[in-house]
C-alpha atoms as a PDB file:
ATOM      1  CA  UNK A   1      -2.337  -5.890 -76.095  1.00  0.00           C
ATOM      2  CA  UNK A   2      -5.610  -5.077 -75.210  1.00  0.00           C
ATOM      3  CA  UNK A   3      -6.214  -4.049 -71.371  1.00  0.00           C
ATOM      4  CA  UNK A   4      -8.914  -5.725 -69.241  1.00  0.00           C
ATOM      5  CA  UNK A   5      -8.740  -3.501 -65.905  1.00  0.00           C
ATOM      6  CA  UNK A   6      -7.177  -0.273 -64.815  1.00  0.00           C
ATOM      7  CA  UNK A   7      -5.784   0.774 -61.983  1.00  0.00           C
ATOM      8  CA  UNK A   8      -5.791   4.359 -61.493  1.00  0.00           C
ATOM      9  CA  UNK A   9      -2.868   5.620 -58.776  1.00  0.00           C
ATOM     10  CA  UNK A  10      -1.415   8.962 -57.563  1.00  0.00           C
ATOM     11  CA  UNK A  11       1.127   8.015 -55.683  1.00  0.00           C
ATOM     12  CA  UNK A  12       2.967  11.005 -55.359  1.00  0.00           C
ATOM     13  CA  UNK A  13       4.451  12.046 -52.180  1.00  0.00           C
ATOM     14  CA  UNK A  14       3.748  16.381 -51.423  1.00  0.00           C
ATOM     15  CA  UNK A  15       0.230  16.636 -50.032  1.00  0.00           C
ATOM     16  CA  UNK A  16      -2.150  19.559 -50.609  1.00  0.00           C
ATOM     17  CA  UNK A  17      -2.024  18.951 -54.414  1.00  0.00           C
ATOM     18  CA  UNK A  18      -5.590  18.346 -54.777  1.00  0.00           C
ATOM     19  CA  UNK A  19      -4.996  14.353 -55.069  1.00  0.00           C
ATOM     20  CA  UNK A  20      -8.732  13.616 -53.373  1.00  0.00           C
ATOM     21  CA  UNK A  21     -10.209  16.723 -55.239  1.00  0.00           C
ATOM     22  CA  UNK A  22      -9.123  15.432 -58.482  1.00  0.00           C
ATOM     23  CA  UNK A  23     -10.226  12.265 -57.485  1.00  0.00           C
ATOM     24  CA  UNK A  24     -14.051  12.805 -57.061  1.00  0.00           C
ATOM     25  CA  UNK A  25     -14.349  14.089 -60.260  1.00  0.00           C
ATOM     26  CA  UNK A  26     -12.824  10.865 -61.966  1.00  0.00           C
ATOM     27  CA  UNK A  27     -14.865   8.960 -59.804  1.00  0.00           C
ATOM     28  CA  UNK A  28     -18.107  11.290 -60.813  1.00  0.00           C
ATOM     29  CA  UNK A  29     -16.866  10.787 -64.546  1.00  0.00           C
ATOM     30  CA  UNK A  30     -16.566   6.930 -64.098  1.00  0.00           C
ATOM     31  CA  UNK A  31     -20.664   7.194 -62.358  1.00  0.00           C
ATOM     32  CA  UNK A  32     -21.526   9.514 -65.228  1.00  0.00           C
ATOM     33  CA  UNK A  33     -20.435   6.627 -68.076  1.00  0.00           C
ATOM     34  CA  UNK A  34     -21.880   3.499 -66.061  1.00  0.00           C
ATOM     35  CA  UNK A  35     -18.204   2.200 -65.964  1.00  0.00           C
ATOM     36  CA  UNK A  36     -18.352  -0.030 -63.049  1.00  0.00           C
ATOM     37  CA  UNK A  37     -15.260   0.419 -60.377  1.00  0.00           C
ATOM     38  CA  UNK A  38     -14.409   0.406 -56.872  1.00  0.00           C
ATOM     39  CA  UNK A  39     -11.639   1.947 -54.547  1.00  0.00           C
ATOM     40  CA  UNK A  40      -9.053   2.279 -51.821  1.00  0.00           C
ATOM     41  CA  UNK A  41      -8.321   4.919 -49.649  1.00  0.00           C
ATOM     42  CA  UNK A  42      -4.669   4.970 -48.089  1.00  0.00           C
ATOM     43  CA  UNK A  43      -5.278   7.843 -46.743  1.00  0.00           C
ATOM     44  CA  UNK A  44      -5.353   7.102 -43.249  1.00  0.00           C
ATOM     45  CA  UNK A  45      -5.374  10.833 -42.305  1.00  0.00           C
ATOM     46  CA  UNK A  46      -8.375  11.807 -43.802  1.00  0.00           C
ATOM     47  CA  UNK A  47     -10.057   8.978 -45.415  1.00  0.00           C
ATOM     48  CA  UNK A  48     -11.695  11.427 -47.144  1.00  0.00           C
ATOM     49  CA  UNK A  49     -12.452   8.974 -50.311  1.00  0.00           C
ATOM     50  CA  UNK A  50     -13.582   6.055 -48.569  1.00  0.00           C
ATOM     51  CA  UNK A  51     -15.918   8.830 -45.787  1.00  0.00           C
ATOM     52  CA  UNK A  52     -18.045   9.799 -49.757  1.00  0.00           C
ATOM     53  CA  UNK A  53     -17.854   6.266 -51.246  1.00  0.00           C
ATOM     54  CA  UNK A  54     -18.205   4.357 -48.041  1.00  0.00           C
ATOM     55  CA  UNK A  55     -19.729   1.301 -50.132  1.00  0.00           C
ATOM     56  CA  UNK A  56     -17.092   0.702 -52.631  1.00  0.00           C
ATOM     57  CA  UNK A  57     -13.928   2.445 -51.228  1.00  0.00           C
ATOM     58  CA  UNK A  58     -12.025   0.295 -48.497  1.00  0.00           C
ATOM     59  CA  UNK A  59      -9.892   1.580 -46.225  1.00  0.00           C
ATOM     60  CA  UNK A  60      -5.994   0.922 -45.375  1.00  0.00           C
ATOM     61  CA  UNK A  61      -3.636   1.755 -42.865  1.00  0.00           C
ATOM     62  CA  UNK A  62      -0.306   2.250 -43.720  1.00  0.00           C
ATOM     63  CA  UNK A  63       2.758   2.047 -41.249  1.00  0.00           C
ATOM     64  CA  UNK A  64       6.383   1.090 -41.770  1.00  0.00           C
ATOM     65  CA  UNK A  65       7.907   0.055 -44.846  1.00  0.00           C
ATOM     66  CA  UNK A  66       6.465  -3.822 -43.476  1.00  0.00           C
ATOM     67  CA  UNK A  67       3.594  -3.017 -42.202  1.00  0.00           C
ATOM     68  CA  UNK A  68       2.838  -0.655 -45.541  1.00  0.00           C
ATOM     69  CA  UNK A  69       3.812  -3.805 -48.426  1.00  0.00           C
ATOM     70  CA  UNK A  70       1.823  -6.268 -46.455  1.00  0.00           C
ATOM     71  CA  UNK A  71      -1.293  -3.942 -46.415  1.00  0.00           C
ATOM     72  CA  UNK A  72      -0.193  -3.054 -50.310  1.00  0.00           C
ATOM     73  CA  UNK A  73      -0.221  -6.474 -50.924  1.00  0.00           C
ATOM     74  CA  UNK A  74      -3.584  -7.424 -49.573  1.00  0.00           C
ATOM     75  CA  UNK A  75      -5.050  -4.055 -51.621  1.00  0.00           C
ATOM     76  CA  UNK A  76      -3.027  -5.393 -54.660  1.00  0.00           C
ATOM     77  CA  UNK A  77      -4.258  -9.406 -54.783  1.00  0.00           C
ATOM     78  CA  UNK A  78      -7.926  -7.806 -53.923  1.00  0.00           C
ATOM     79  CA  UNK A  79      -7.928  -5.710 -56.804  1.00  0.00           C
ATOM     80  CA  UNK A  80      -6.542  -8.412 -59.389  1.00  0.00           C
ATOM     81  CA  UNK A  81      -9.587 -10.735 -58.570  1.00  0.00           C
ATOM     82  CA  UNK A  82     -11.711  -8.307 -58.826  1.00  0.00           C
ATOM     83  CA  UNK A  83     -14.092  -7.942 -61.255  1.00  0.00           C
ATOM     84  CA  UNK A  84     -14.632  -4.296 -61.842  1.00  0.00           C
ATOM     85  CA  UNK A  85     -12.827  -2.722 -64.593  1.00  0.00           C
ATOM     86  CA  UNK A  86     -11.621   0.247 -62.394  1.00  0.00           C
ATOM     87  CA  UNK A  87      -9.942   0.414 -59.296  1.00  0.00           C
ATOM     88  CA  UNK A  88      -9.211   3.809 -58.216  1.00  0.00           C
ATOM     89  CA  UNK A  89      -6.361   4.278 -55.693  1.00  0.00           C
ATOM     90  CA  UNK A  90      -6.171   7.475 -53.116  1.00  0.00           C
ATOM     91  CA  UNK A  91      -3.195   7.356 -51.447  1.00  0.00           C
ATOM     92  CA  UNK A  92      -1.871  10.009 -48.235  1.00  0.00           C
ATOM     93  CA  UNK A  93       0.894  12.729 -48.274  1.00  0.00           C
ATOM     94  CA  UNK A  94       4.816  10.951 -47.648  1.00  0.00           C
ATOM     95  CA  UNK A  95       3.635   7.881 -49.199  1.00  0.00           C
ATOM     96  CA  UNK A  96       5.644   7.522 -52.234  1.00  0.00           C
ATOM     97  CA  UNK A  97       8.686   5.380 -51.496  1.00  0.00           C
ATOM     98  CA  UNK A  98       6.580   3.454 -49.372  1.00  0.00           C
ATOM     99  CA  UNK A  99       4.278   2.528 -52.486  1.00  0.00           C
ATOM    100  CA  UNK A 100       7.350   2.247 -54.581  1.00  0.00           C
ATOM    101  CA  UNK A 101       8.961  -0.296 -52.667  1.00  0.00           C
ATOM    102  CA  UNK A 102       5.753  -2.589 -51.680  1.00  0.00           C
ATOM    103  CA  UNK A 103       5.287  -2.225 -56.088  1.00  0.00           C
ATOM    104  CA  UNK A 104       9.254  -3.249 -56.458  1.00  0.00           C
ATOM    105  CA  UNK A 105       9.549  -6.267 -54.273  1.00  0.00           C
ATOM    106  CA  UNK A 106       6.140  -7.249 -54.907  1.00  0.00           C
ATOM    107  CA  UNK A 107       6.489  -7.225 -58.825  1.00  0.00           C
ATOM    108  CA  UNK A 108       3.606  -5.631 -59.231  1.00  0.00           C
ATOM    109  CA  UNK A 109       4.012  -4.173 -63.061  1.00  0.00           C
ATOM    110  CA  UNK A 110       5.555  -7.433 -64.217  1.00  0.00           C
ATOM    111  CA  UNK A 111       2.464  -9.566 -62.496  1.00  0.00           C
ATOM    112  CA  UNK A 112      -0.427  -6.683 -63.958  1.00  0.00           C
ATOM    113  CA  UNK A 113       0.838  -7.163 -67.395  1.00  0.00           C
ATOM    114  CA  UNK A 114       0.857 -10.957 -67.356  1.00  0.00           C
ATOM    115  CA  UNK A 115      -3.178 -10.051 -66.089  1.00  0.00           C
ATOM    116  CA  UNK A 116      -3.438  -7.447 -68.778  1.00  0.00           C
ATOM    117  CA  UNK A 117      -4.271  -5.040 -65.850  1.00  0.00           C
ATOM    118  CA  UNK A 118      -2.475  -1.411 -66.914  1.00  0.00           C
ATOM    119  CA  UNK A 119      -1.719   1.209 -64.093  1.00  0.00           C
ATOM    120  CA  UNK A 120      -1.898   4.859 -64.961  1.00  0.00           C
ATOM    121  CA  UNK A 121       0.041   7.367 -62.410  1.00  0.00           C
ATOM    122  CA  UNK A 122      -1.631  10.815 -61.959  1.00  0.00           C
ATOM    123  CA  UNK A 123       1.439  13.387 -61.896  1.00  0.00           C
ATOM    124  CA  UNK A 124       0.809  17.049 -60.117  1.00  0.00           C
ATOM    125  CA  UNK A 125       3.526  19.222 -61.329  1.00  0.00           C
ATOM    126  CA  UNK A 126       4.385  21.561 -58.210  1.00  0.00           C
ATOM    127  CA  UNK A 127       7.112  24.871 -57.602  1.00  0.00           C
ATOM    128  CA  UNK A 128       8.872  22.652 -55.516  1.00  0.00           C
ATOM    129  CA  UNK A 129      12.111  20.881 -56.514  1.00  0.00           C
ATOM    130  CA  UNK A 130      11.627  17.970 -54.118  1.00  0.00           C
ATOM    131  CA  UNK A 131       8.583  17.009 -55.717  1.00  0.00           C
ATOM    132  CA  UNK A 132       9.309  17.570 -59.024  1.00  0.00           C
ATOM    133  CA  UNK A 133      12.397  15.033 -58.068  1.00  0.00           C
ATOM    134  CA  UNK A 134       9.513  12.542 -56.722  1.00  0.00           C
ATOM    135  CA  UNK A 135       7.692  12.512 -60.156  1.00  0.00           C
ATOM    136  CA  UNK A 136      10.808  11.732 -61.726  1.00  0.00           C
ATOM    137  CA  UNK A 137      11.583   8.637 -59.635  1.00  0.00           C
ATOM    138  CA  UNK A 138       8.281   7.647 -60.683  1.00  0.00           C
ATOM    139  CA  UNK A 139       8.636   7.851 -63.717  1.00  0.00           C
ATOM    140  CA  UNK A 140      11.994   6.309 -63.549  1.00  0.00           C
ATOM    141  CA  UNK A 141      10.238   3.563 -62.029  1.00  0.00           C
ATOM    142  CA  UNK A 142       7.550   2.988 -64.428  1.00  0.00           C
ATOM    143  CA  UNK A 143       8.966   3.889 -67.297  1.00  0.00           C
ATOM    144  CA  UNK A 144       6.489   2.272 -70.293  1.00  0.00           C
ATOM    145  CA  UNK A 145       5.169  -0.055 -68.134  1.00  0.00           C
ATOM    146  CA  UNK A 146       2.223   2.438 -66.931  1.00  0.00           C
ATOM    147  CA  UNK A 147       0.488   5.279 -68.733  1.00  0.00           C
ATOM    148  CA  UNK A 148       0.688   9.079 -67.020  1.00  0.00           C
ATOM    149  CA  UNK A 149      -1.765  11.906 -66.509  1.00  0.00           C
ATOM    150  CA  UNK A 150      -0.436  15.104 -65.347  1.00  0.00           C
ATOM    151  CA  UNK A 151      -2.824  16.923 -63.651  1.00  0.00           C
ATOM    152  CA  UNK A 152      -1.978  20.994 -63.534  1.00  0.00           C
ATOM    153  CA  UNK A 153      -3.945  22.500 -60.905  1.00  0.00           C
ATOM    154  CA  UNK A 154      -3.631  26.035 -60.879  1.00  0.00           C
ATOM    155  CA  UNK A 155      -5.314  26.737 -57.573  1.00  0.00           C
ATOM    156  CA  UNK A 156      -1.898  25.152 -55.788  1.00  0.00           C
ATOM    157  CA  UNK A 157       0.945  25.390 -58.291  1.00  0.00           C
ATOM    158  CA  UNK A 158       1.818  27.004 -61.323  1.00  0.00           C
ATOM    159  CA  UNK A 159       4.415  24.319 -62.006  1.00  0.00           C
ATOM    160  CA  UNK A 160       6.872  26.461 -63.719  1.00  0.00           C
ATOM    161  CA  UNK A 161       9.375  24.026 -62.650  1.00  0.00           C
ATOM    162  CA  UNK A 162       7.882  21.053 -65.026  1.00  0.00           C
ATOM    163  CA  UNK A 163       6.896  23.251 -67.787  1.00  0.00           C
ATOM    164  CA  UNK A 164       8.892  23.051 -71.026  1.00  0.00           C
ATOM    165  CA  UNK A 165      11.290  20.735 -68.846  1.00  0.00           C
ATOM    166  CA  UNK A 166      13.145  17.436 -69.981  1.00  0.00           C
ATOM    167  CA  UNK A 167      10.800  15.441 -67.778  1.00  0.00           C
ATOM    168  CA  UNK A 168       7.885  16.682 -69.304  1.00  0.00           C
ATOM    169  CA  UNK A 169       9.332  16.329 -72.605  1.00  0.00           C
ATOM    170  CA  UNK A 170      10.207  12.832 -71.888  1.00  0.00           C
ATOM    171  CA  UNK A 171       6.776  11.984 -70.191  1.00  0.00           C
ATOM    172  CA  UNK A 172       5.026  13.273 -73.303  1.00  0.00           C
ATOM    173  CA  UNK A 173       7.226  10.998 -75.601  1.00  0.00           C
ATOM    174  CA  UNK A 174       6.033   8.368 -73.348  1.00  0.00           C
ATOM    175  CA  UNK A 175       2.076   8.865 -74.460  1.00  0.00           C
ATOM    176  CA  UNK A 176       1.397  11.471 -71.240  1.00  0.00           C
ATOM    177  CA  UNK A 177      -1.950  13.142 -71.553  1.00  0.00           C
ATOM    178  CA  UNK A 178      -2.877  16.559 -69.669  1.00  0.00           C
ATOM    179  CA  UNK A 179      -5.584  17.857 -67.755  1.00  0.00           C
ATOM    180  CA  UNK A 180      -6.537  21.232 -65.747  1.00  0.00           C
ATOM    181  CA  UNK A 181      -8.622  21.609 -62.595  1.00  0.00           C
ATOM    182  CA  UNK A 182     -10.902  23.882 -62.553  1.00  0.00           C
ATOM    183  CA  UNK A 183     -11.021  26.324 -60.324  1.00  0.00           C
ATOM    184  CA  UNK A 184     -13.871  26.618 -57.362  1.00  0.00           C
ATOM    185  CA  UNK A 185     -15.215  29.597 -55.668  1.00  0.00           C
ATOM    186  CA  UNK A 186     -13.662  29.672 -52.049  1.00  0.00           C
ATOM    187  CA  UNK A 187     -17.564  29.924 -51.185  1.00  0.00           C
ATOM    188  CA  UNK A 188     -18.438  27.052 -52.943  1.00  0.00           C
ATOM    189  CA  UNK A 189     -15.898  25.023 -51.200  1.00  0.00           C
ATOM    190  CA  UNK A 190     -16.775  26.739 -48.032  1.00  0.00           C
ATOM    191  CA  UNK A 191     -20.311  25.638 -48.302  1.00  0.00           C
ATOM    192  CA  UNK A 192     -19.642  21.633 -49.873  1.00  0.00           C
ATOM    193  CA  UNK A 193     -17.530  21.279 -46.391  1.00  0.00           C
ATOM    194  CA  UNK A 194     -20.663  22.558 -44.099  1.00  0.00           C
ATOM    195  CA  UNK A 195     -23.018  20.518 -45.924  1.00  0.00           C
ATOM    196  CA  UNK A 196     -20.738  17.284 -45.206  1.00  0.00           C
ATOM    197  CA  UNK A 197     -20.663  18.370 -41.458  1.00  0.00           C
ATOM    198  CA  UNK A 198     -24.292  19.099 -41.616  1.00  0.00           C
ATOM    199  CA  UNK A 199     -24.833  15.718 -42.969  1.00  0.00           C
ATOM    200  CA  UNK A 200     -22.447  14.204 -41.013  1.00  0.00           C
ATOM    201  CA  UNK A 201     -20.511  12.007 -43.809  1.00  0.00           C
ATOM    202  CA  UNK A 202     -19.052  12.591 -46.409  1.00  0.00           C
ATOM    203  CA  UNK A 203     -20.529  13.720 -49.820  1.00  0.00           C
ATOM    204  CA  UNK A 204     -19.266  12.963 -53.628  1.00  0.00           C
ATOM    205  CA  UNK A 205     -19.668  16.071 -55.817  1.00  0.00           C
ATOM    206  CA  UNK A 206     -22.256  14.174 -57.739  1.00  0.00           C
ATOM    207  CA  UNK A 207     -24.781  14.647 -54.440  1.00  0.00           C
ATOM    208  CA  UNK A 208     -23.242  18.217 -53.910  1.00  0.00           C
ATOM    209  CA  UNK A 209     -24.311  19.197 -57.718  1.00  0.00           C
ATOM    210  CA  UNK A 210     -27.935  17.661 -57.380  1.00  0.00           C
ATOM    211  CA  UNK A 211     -30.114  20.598 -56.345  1.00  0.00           C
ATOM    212  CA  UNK A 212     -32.959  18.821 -55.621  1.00  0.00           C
ATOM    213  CA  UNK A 213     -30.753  16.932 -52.489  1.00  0.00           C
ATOM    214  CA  UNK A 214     -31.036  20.203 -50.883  1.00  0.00           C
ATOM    215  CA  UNK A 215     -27.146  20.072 -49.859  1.00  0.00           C
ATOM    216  CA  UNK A 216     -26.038  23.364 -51.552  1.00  0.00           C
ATOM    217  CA  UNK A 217     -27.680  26.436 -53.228  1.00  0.00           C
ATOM    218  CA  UNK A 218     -28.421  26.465 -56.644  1.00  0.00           C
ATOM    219  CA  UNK A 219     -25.806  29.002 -57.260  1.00  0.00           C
ATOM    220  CA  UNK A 220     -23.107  26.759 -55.096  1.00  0.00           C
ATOM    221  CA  UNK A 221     -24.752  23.496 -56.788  1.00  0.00           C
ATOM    222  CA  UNK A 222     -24.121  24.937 -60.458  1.00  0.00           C
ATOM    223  CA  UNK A 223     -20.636  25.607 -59.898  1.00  0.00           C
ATOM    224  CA  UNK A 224     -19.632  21.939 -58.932  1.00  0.00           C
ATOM    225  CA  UNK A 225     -21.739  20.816 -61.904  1.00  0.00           C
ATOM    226  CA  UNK A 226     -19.653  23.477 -64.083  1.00  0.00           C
ATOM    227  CA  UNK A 227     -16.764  22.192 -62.773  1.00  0.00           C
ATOM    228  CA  UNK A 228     -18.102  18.064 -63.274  1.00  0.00           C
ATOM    229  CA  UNK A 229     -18.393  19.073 -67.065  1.00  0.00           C
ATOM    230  CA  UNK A 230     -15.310  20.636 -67.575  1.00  0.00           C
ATOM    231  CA  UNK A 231     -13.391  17.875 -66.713  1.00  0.00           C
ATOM    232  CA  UNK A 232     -15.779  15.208 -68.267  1.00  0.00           C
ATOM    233  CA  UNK A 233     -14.751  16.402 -71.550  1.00  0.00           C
ATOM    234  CA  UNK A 234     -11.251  16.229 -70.372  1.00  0.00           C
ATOM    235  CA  UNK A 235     -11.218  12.906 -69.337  1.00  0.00           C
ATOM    236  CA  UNK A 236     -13.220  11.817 -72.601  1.00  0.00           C
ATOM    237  CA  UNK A 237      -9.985  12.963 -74.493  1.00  0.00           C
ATOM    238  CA  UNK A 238      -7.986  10.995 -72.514  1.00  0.00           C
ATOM    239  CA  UNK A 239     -10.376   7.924 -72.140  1.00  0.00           C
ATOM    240  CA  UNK A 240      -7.647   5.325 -73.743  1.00  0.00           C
ATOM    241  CA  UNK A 241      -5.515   5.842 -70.244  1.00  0.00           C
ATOM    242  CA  UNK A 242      -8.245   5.346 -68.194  1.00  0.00           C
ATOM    243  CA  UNK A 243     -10.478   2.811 -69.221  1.00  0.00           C
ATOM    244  CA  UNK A 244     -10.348  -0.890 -70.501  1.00  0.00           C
ATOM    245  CA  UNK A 245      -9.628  -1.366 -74.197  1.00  0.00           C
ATOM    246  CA  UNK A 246     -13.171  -2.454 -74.806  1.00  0.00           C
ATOM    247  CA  UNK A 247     -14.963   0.638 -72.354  1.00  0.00           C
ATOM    248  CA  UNK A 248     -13.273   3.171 -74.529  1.00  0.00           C
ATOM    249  CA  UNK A 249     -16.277   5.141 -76.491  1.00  0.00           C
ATOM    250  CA  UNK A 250     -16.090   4.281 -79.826  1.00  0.00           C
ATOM    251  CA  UNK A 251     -15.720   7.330 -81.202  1.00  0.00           C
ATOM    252  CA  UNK A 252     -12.593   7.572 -78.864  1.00  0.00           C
ATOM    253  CA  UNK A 253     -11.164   4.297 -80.120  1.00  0.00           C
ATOM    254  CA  UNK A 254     -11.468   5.543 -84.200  1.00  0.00           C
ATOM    255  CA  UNK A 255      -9.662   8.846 -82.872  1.00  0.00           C
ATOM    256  CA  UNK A 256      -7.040   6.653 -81.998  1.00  0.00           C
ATOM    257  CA  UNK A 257      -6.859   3.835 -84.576  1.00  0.00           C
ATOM    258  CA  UNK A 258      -6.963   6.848 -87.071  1.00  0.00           C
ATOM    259  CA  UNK A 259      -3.700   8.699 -85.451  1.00  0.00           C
ATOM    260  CA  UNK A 260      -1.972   5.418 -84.950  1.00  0.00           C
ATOM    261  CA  UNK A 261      -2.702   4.943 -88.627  1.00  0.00           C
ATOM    262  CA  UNK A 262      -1.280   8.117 -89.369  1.00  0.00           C
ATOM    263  CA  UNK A 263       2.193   7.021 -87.454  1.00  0.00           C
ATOM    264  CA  UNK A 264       2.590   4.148 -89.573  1.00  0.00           C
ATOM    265  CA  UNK A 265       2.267   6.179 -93.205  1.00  0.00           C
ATOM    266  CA  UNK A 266       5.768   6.991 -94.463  1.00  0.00           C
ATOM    267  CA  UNK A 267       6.763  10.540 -93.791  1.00  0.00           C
ATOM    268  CA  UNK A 268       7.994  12.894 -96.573  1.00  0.00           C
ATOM    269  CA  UNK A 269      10.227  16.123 -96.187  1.00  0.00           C
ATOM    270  CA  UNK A 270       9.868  18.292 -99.029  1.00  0.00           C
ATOM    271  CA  UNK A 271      12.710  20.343 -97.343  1.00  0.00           C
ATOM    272  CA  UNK A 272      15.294  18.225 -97.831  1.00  0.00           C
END
């Protein structure tokens, strides 16, 4: 079935995982392509999303488990009569079971599908057992009704936990793709949070890499756009999860009808 929107969530619940970092660069990606999309920032810490994409990023408070599904459901009806293709979704640290209940009761899967709006869950393997026990829930709870991107990010975790684990093993049977964050210079990072304070708002990383906006040095500047193109290609490989059937670059789309091709040819052992 072909998919008219995506909705792109990380709804996991540990914070300092890079959620917002990882983010920006989808959201440069997304600028980069001419994809149109908007956002929502449940952040409500922070708002660190909506503060560099104050125009098409809304803001939402969330409170008790109440309080949280009514604002999910307002975000959720908003975003399925909307007409941009993309929807990117930011959500806070200790958020999880609150998403997961507001996307239970609310039947939000079973009402996406009947919209042909797919969701795609950005995973961020961690050290930490709890966590790790978060993902699975998640997965648990969307099974193959959502598509998954785990997003290593060495700068926080190794993730020894997840690797060569039966949840990763099962995610990948389930279509998971796989991306890396890149690493930034401490001085680089340093100097994108003094030139937000300096400008007094926030700033994407597409502004922070444009040398000619005067907000880093060149040096600084060429790092973030090191960093943009590294995980452009990445998210080119993975472009079926996070676009629209019809958005996908073609020559994305034949890489796929071509392997799905492949699955369907009969399959001969010579061993046997």
């Amino acid at each position: 079935m072909n998919t008219i929107r995506r909705i792109h969530l990380n709804p996991q619940s540990k914070g300092n995982l890079g959620k917002s970092f990882e983010a920006e660069f989808r959201a440069a990606w997304l600028d980069r392509l001419g994809v149109p999309w908007n956002g929502s920032d449940l952040d409500d810490r922070h708002h660190t999303f909506a503060n560099r994409h104050p125009e098409i990023v809304r803001s939402y408070q969330l409170g008790n488990e109440q309080e949280s599904k009514a604002e999910l459901l307002t975000l959720f009806r908003r975003v399925l009569k909307d007409a941009a293709p993309v929807h990117i979704v930011d959500t806070r640290a200790q958020a999880d079971a609150l998403i997961l209940t507001a996307l239970e009761e609310l039947q939000v899967l079973d009402v996406c599908a009947e919209q042909g709006v797919r969701l795609t869950f950005f995973l961020f393997p961690t050290d930490d057992t709890e966590s790790m026990n978060n993902v699975g829930k998640l997965f648990l709870y969307g099974g193959d009704g959502v598509d998954y991107v785990i997003v290593h990010n060495p700068a926080k975790a190794r993730g020894d936990l997840f690797k060569n684990s039966q949840l990763e093993k099962r995610l990948l049977d389930y279509g998971a793709k796989t991306v890396t964050l890149p690493m930034l210079t401490p001085t680089t990072l340093l100097a994108a949070e003094k030139a937000e304070a300096i400008a007094k708002r926030g700033l994407s990383f597409a502004e922070l890499s444009r040398t000619e906006a005067g907000h880093m040095e060149r040096l600084l500047a060429g790092e973030i756009q090191w960093a943009m193109q590294k995980m452009f290609r990445q998210y080119a490989a993975i472009a079926d999860l996070l676009l629209p059937t019809e958005l996908i670059p073609k020559e994305k789309s034949t890489v796929i009808k071509e392997e799905a091709k492949a699955k369907a040819q009969p399959q001969l052992n010579f061993g046997e």
